[in-house]
N, C-alpha and C. Protein backbone atom coordinates (compact mmCIF):
# COMPACT_ATOMS: atom_id res chain seq x y z
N UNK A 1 33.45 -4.26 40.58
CA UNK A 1 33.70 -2.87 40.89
C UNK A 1 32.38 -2.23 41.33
N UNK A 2 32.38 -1.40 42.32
CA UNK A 2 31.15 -0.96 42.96
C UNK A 2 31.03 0.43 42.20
N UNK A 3 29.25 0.46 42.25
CA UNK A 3 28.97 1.84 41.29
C UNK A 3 29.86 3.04 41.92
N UNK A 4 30.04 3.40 43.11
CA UNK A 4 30.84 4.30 43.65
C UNK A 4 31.92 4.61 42.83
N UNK A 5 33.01 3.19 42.92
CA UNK A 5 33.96 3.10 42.26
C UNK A 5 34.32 3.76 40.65
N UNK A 6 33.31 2.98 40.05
CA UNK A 6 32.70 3.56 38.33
C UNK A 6 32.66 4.73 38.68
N UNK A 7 31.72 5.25 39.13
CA UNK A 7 30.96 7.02 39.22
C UNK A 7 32.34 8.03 40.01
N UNK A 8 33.46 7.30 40.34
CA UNK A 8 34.52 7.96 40.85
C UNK A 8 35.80 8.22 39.61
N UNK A 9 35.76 6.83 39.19
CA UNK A 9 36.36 7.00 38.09
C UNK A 9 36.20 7.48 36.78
N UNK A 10 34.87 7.43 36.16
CA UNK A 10 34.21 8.63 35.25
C UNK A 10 35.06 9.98 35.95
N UNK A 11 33.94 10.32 37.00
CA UNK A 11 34.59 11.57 37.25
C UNK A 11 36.12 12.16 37.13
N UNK A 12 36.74 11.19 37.39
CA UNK A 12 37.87 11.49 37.18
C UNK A 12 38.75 11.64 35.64
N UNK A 13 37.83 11.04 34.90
CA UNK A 13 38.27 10.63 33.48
C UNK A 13 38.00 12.39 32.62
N UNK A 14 36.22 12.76 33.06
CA UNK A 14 36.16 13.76 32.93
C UNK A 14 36.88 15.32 33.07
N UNK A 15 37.53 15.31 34.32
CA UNK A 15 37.96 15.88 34.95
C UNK A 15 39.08 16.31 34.32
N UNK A 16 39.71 15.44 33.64
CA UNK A 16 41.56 15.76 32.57
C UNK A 16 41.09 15.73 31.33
N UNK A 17 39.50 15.29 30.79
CA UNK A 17 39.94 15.37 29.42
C UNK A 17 39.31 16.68 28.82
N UNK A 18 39.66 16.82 27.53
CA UNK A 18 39.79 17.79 27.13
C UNK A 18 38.26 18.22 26.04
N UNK A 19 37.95 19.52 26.39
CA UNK A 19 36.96 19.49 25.36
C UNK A 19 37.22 20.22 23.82
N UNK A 20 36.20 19.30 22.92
CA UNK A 20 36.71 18.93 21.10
C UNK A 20 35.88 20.39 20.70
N UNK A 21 34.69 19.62 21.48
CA UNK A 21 33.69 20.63 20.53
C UNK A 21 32.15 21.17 21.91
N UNK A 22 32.28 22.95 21.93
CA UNK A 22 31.17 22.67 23.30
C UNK A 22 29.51 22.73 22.76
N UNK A 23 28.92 22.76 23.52
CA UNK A 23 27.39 22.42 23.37
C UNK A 23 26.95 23.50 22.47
N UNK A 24 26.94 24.72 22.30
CA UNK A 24 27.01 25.91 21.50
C UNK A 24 27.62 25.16 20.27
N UNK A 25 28.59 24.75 19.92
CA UNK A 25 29.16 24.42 18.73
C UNK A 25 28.40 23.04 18.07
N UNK A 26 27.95 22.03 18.96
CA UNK A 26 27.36 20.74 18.48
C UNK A 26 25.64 21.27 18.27
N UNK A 27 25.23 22.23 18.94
CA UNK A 27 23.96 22.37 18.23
C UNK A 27 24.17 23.14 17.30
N UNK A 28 25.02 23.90 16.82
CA UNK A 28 24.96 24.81 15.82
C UNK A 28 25.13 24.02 14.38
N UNK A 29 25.49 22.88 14.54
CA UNK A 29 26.22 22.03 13.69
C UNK A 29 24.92 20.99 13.12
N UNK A 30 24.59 20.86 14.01
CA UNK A 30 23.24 19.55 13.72
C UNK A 30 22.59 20.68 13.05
N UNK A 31 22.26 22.19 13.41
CA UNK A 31 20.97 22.74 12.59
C UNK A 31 21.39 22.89 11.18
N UNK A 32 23.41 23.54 10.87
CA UNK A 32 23.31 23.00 9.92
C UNK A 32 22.95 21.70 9.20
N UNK A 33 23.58 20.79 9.64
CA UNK A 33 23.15 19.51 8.44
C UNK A 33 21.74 19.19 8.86
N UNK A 34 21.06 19.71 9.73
CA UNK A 34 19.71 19.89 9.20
C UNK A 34 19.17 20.51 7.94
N UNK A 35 19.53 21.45 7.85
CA UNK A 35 19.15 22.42 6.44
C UNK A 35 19.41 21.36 5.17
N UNK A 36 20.98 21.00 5.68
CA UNK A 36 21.21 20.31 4.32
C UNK A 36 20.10 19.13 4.25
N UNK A 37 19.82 18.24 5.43
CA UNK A 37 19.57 16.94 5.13
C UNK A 37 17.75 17.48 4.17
N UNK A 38 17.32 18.68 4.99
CA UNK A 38 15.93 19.04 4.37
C UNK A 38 15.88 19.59 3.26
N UNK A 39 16.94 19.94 2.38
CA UNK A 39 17.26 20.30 1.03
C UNK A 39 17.41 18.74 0.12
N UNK A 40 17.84 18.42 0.91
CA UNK A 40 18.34 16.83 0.17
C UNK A 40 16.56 15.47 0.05
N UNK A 41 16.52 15.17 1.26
CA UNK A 41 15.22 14.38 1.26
C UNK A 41 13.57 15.19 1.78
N UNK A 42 13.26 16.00 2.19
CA UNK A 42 12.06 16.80 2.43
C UNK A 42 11.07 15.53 1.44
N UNK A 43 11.19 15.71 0.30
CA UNK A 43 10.34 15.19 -0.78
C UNK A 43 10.49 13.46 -0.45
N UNK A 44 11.46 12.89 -0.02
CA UNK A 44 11.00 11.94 0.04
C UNK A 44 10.28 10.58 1.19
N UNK A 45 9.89 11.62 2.00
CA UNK A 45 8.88 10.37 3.10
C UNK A 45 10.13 9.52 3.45
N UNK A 46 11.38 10.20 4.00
CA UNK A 46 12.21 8.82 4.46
C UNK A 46 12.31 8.57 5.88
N UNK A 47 12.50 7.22 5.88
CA UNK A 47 12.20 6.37 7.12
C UNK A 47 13.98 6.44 7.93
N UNK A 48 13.78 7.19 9.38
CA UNK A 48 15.05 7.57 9.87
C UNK A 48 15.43 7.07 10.89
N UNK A 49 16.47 6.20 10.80
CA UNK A 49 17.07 4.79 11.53
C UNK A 49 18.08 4.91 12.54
N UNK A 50 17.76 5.87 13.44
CA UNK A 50 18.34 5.99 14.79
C UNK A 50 19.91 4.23 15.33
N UNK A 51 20.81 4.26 15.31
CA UNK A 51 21.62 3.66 15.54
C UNK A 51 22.06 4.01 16.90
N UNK A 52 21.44 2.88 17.95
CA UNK A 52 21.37 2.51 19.17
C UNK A 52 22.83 2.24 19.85
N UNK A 53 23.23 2.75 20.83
CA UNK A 53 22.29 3.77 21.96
C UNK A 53 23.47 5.27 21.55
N UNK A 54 24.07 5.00 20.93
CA UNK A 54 25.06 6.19 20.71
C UNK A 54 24.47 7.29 19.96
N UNK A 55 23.46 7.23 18.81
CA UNK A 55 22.66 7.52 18.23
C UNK A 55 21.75 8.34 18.48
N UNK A 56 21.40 8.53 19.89
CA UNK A 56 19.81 9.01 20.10
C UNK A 56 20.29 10.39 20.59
N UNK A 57 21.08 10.99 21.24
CA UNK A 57 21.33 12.27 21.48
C UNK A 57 20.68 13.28 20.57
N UNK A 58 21.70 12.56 19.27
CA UNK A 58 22.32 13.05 17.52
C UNK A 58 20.69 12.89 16.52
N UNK A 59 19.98 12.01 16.91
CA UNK A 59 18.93 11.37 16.47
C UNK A 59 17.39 12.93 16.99
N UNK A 60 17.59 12.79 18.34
CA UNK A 60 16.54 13.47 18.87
C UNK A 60 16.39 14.95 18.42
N UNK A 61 17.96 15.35 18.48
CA UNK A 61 17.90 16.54 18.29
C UNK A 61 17.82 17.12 16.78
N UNK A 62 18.25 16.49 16.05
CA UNK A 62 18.11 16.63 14.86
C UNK A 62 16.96 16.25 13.85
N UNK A 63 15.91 15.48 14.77
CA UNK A 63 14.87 15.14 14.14
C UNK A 63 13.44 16.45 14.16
N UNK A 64 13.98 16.95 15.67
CA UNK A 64 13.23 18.37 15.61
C UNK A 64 12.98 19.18 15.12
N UNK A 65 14.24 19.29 14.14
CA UNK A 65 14.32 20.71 13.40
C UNK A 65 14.56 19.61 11.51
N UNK A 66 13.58 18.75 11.35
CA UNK A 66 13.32 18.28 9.72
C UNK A 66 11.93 18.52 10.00
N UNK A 67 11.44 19.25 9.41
CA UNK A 67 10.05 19.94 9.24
C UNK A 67 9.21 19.69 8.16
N UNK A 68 9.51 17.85 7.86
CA UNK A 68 8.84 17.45 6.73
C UNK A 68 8.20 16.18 7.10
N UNK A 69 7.37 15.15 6.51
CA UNK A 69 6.84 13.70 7.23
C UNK A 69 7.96 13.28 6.72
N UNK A 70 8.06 12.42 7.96
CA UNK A 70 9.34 11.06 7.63
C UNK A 70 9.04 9.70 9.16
N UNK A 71 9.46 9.24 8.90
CA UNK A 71 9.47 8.06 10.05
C UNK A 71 10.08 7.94 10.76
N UNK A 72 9.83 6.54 11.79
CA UNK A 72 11.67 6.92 12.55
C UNK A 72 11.59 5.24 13.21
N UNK A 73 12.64 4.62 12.81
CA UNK A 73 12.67 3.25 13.56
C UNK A 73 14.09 3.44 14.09
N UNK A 74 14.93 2.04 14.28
CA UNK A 74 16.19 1.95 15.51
C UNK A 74 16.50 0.63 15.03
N UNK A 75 17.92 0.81 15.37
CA UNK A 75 18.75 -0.29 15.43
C UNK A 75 19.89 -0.48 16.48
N UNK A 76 20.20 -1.74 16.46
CA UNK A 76 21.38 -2.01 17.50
C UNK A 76 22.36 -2.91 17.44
N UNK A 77 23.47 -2.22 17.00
CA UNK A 77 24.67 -2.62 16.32
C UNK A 77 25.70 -1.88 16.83
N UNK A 78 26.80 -2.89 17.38
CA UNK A 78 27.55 -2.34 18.05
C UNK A 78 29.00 -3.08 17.67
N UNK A 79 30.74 -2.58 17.93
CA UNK A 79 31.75 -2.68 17.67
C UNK A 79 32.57 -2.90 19.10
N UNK A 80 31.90 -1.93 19.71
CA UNK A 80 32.63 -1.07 21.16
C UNK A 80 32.39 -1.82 22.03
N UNK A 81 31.10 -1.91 22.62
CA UNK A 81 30.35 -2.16 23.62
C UNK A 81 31.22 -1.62 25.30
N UNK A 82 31.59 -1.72 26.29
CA UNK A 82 32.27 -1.14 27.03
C UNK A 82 33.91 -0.73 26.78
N UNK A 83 34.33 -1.73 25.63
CA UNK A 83 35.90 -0.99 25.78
C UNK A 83 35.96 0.42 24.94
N UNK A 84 37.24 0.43 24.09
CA UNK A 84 37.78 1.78 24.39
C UNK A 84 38.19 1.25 22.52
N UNK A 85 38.09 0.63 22.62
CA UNK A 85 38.56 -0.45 20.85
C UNK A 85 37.59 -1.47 20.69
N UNK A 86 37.41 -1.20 18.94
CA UNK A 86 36.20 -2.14 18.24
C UNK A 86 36.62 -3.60 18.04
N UNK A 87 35.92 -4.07 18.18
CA UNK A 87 35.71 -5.79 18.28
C UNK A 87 34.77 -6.11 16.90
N UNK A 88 34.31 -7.11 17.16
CA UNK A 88 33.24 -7.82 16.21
C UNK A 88 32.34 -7.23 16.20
N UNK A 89 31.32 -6.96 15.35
CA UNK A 89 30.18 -6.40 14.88
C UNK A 89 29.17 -7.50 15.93
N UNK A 90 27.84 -6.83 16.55
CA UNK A 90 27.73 -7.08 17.26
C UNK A 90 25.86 -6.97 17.05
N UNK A 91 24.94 -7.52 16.05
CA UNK A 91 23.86 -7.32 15.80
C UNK A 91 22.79 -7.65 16.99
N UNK A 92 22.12 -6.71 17.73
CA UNK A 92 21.09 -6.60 18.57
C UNK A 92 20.04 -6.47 18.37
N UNK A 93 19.15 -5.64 17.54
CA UNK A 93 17.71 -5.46 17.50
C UNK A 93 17.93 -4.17 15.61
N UNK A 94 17.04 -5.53 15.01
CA UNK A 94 16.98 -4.62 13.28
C UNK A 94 15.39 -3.90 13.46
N UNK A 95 15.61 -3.28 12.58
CA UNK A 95 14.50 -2.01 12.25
C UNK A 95 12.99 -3.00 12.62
N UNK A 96 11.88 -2.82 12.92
CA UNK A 96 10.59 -2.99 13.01
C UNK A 96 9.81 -2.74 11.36
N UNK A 97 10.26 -1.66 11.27
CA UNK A 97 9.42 -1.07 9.70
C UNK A 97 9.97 -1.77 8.68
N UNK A 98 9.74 -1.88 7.29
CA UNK A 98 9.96 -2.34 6.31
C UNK A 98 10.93 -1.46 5.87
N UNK A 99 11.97 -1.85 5.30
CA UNK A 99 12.77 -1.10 4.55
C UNK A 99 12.16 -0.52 3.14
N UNK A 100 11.79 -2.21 2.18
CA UNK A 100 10.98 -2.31 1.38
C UNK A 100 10.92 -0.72 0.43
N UNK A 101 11.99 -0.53 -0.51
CA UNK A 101 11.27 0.42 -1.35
C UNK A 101 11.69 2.62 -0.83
N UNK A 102 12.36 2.41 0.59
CA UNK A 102 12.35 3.41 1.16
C UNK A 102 13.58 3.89 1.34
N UNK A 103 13.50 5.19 0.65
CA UNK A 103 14.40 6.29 1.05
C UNK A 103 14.74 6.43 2.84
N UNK A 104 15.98 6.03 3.21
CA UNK A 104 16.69 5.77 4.81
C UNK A 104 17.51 6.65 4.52
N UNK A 105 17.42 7.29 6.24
CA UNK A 105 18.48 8.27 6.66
C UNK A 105 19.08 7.20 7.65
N UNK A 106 20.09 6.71 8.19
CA UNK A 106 20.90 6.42 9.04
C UNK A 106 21.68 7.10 10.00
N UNK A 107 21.34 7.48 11.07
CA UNK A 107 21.85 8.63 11.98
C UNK A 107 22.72 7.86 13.30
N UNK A 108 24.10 8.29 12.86
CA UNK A 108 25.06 7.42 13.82
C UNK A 108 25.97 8.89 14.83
N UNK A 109 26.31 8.05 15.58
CA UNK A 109 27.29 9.38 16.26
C UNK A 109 28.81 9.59 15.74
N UNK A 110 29.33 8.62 15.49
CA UNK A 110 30.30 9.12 14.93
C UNK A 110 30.99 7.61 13.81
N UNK A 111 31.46 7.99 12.68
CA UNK A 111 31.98 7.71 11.60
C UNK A 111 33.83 7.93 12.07
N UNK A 112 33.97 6.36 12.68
CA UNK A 112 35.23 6.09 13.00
C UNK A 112 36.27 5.51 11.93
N UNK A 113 36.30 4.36 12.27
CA UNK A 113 37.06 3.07 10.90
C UNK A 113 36.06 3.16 9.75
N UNK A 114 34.37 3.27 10.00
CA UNK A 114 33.78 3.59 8.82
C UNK A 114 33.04 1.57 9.35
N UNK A 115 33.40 0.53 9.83
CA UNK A 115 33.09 -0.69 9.39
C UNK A 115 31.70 -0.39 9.67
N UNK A 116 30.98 -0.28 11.26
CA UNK A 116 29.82 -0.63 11.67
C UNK A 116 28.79 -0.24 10.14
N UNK A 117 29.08 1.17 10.02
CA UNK A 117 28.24 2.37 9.33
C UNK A 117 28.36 1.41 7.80
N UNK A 118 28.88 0.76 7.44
CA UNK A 118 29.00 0.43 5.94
C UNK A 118 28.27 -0.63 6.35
N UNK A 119 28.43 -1.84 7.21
CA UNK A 119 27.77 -2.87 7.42
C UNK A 119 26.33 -2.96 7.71
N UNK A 120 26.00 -1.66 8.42
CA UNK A 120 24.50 -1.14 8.26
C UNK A 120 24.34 -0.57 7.01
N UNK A 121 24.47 -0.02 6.33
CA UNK A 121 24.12 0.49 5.03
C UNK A 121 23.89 -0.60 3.75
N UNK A 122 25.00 -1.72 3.81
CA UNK A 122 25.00 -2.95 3.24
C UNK A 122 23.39 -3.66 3.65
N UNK A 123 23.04 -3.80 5.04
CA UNK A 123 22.13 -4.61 5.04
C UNK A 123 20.77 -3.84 5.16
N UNK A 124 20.92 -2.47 5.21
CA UNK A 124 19.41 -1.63 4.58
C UNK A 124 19.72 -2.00 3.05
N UNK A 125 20.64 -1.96 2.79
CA UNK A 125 20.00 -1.59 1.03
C UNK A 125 19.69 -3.37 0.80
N UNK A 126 20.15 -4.54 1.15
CA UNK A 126 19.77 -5.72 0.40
C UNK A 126 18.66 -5.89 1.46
N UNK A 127 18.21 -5.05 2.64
CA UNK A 127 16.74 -5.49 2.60
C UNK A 127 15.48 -4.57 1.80
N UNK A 128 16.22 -4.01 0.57
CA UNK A 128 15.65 -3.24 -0.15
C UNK A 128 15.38 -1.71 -0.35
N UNK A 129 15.60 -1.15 0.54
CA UNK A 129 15.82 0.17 0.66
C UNK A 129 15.66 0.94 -0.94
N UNK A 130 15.19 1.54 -1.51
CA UNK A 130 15.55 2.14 -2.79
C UNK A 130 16.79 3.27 -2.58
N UNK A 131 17.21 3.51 -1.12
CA UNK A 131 18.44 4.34 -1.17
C UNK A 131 18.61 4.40 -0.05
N UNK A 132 20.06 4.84 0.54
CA UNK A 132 20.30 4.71 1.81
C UNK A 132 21.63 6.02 1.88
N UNK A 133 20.82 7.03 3.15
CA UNK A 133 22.24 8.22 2.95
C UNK A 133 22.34 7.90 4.63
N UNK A 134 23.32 8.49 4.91
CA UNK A 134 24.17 8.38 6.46
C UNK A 134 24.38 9.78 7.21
N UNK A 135 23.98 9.86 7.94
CA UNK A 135 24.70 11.34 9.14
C UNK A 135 24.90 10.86 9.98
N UNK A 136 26.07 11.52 10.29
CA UNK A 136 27.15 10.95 11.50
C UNK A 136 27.06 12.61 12.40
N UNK A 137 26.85 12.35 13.79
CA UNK A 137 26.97 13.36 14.67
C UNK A 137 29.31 13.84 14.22
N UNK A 138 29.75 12.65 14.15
CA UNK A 138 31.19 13.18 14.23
C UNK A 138 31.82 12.19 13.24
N UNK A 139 32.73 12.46 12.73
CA UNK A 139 33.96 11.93 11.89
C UNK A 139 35.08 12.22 12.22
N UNK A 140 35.84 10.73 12.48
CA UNK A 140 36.84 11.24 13.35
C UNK A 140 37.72 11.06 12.08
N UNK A 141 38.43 12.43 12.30
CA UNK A 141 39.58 12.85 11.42
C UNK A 141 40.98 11.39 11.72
N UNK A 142 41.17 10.16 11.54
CA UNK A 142 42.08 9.23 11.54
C UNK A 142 43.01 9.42 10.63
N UNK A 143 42.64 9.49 9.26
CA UNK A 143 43.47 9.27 8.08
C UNK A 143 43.38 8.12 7.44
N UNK A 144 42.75 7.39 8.45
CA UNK A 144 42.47 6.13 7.65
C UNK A 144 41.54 6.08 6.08
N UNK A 145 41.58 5.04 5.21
CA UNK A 145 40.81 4.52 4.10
C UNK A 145 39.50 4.36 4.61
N UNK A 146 38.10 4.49 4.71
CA UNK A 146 36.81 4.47 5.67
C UNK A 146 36.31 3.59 3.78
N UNK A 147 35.59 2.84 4.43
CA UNK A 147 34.72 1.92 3.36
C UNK A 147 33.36 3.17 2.66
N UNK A 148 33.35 3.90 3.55
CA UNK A 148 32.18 4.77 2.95
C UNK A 148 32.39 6.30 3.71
N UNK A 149 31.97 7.23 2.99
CA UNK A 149 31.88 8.81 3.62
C UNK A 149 30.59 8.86 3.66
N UNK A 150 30.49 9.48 5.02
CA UNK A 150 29.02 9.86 5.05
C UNK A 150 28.45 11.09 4.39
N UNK A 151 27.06 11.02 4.37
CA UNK A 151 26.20 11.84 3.60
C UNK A 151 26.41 13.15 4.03
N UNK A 152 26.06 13.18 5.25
CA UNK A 152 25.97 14.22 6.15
C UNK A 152 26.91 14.40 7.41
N UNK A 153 27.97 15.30 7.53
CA UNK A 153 28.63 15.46 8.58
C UNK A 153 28.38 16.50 9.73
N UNK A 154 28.24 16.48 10.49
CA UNK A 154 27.99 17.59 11.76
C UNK A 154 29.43 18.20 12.05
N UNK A 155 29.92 17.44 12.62
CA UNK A 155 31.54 17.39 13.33
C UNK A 155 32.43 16.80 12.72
N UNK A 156 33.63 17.52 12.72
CA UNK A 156 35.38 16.52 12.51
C UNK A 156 36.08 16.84 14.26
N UNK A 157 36.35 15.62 14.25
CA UNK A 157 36.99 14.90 15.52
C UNK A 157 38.53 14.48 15.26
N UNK A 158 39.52 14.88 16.45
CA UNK A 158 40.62 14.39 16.41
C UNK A 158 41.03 12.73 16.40
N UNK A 159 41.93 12.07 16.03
CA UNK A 159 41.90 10.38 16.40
C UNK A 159 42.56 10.38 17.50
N UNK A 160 41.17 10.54 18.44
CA UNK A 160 41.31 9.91 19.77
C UNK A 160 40.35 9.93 20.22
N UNK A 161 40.21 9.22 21.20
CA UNK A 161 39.37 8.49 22.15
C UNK A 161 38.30 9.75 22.33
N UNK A 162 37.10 10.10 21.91
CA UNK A 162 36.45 10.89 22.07
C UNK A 162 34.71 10.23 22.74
N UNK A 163 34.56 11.23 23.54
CA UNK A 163 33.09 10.78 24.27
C UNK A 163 32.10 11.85 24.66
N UNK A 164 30.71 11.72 24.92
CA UNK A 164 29.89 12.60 25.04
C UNK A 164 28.93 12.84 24.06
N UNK A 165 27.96 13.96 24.02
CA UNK A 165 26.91 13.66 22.97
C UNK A 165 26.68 12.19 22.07
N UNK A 166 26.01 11.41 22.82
CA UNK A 166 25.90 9.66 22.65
C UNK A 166 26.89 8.88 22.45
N UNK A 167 28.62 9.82 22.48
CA UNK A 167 29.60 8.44 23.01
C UNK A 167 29.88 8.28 24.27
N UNK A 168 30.23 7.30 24.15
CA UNK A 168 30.21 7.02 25.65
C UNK A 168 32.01 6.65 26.32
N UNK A 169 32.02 6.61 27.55
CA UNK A 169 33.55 6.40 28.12
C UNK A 169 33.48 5.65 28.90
N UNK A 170 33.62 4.28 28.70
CA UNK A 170 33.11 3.34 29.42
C UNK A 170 32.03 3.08 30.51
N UNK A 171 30.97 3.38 29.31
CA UNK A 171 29.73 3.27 29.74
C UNK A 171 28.96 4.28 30.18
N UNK A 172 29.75 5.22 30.41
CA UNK A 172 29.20 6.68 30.94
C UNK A 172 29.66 7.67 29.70
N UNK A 173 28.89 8.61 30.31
CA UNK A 173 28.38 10.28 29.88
C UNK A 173 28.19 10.74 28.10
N UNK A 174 27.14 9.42 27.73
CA UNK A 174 26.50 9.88 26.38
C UNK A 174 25.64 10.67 27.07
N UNK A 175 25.41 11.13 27.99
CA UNK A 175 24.63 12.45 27.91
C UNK A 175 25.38 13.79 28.02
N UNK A 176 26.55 14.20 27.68
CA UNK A 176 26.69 15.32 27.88
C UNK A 176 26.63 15.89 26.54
N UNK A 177 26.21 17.12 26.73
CA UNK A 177 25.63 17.72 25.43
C UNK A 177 27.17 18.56 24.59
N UNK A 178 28.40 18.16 24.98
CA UNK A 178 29.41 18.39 24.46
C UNK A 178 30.39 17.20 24.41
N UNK A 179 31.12 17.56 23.04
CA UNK A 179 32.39 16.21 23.11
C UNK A 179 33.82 16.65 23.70
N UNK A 180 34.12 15.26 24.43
CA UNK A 180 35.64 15.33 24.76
C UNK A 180 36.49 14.85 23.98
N UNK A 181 37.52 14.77 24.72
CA UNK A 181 38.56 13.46 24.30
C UNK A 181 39.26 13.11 25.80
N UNK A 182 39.32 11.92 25.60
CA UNK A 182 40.36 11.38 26.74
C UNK A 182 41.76 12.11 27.20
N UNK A 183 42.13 12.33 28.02
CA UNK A 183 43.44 12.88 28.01
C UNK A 183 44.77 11.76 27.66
N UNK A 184 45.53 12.20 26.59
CA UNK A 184 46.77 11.67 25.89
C UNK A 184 47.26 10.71 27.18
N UNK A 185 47.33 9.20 26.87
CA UNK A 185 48.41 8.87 28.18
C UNK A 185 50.18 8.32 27.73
């Protein structure tokens, strides 16, 4: 398929779906669970683990406004990868820094089935971590049983196909600074 093609069909995907939450509402949201997350760890020097590439929107902007020392490494772990439905866990690139002993924030975009986000949390804490909390840019409202609730929530999301602020719609527009959803087919 030629980029034309892709960059025609995004557009078009865009074009019917519907918006969840707009840019006014997703920054207002991160500054809250900013407050919270700086009420919660400030005191403890924690090392903050950006979850690649969906992650970094949710990651950047929210790291601006914690006004305390903390760190910041990355990971890359994935379910999705271009479809539209999760597959196998999909390990790419683990943290650089030592876990060793350290209070971790885990900053994901959204808290779906819950698997990826537990399976990262599982393998910070047995590489030692003395604690491990989670913020999710979104939680998608499913109904499902989720293996873990996150620490910190920004957003609740409908169960559907949602993209934008670091999700993506097959492959495109984690940059828009608001979330959609696909239109119902």
């Amino acid at each position: 398929m030629s980029d034309n093609t892709q960059t025609e069909q995004a557009k078009a995907i865009l074009s019917q779906a519907e918006l969840i939450h707009s840019a006014e509402t997703v920054v207002a949201a991160v500054t809250r669970i900013a407050t919270e997350i700086s009420e919660k760890l400030s005191e403890t020097n924690p090392l903050l683990l950006c979850v690649m590439s969906g992650g970094v929107p949710f990651a950047g902007q929210l790291m601006t406004q914690l006004l305390f020392p903390l760190e910041f490494d990355y990971l890359h772990v994935t379910r999705y990868g271009q479809e539209t439905f999760g597959g196998a866990l999909s390990w790419r690139v683990t943290p650089s820094t030592s876990l060793e002993g350290r209070t971790v924030l885990v900053l994901d975009d959204i808290l779906d089935e819950g698997l990826t986000l537990a399976a990262i949390v599982e393998r910070v804490l047995a590489s030692g971590a003395k604690a491990c909390y989670t913020a999710v840019a979104c939680d998608k409202d499913n109904g499902k049983i989720k293996p873990l609730k996150a620490d910190f929530v920004a957003l609740s999301v409908p169960d559907r196909f949602v993209f934008g602020y670091g999700m993506d719609c097959r492959g495109h527009f984690r940059n828009l600074p608001a979330i959609y959803a696909m239109k119902d087919n």
